[in-house]
C-alpha atoms as a PDB file:
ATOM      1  CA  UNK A   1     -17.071 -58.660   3.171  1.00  0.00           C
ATOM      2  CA  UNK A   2     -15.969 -55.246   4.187  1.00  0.00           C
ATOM      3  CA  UNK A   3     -15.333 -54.443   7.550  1.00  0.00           C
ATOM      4  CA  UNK A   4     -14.966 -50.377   9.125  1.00  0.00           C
ATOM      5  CA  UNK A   5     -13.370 -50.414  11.996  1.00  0.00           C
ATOM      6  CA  UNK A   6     -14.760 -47.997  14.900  1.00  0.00           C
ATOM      7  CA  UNK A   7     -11.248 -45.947  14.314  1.00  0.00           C
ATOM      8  CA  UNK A   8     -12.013 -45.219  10.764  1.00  0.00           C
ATOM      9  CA  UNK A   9     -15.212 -44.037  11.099  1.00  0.00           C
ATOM     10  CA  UNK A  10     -14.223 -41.278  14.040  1.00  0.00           C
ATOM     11  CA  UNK A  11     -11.577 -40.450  11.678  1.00  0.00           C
ATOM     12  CA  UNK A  12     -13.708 -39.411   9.230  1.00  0.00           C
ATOM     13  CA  UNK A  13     -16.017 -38.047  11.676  1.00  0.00           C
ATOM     14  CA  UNK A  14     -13.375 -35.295  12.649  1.00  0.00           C
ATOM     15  CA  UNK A  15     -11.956 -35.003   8.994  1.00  0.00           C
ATOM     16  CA  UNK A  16     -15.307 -33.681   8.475  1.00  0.00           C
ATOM     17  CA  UNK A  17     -15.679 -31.613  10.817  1.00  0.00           C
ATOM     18  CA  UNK A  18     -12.765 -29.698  10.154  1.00  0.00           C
ATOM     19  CA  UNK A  19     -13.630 -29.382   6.397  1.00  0.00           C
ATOM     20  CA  UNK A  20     -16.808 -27.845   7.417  1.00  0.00           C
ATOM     21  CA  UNK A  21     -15.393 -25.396   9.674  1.00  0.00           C
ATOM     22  CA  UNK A  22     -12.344 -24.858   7.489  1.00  0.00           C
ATOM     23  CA  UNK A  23     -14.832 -23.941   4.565  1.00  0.00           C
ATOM     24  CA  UNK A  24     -17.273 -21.975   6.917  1.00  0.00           C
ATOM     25  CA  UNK A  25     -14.367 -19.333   7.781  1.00  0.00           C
ATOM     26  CA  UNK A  26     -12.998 -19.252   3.889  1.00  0.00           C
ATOM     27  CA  UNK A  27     -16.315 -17.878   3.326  1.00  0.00           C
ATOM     28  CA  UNK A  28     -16.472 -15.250   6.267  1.00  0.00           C
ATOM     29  CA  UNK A  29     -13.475 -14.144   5.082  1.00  0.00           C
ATOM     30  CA  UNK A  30     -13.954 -13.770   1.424  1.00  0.00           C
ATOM     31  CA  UNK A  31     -17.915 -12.351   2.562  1.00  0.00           C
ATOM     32  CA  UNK A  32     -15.742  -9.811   5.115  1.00  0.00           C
ATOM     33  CA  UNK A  33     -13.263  -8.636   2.491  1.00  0.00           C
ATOM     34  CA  UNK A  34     -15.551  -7.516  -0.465  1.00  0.00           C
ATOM     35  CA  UNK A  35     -13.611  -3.911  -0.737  1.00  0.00           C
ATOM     36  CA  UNK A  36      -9.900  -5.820  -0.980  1.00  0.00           C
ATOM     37  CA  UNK A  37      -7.178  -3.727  -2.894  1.00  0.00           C
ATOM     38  CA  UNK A  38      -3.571  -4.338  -3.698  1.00  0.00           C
ATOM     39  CA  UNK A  39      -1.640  -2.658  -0.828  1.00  0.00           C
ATOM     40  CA  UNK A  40       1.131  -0.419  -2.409  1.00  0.00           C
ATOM     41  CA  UNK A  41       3.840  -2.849  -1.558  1.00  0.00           C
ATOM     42  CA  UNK A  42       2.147  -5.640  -3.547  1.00  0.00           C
ATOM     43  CA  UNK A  43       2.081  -3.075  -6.364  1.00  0.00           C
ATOM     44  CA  UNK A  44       5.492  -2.056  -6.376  1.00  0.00           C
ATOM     45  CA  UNK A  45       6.913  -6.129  -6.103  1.00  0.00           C
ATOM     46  CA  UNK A  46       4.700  -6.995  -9.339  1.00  0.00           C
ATOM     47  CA  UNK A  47       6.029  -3.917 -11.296  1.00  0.00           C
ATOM     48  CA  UNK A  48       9.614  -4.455 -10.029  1.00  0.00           C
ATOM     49  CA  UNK A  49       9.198  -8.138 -11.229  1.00  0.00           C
ATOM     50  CA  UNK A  50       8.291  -6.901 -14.691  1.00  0.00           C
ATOM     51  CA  UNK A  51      12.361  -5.933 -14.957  1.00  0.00           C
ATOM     52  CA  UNK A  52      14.147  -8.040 -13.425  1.00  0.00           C
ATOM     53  CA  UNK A  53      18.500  -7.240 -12.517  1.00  0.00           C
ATOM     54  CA  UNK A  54      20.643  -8.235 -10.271  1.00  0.00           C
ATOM     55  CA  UNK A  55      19.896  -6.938  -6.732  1.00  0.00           C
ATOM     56  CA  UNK A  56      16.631  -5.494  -7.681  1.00  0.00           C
ATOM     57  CA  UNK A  57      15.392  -5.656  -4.269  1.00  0.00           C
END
């Protein structure tokens, strides 16, 4: 015999919820940022980090 208590099942309730509404704005924001680019700072820390030396940064 199992038994849920009435604690559980609001717990899950709200888990849930925020899962849906957590997933709901990851995909407004990947359906808002279609024309993304690399800003010119992210470019310039991934070709720095292809020569690494002391103090590089």
């Amino acid at each position: 015999m199992t038994y849920s208590s009435p604690k559980s099942n609001v717990w899950r309730i709200h888990v849930g919820i925020i899962g849906f509404l957590a997933v709901v704005k990851l995909l407004i924001q990947f359906a808002g940022n279609r024309n993304y680019r690399f800003h010119r700072d992210e470019l310039l820390h991934l070709s720095v980090s292809d020569h690494l030396d002391w103090g590089f940064m």
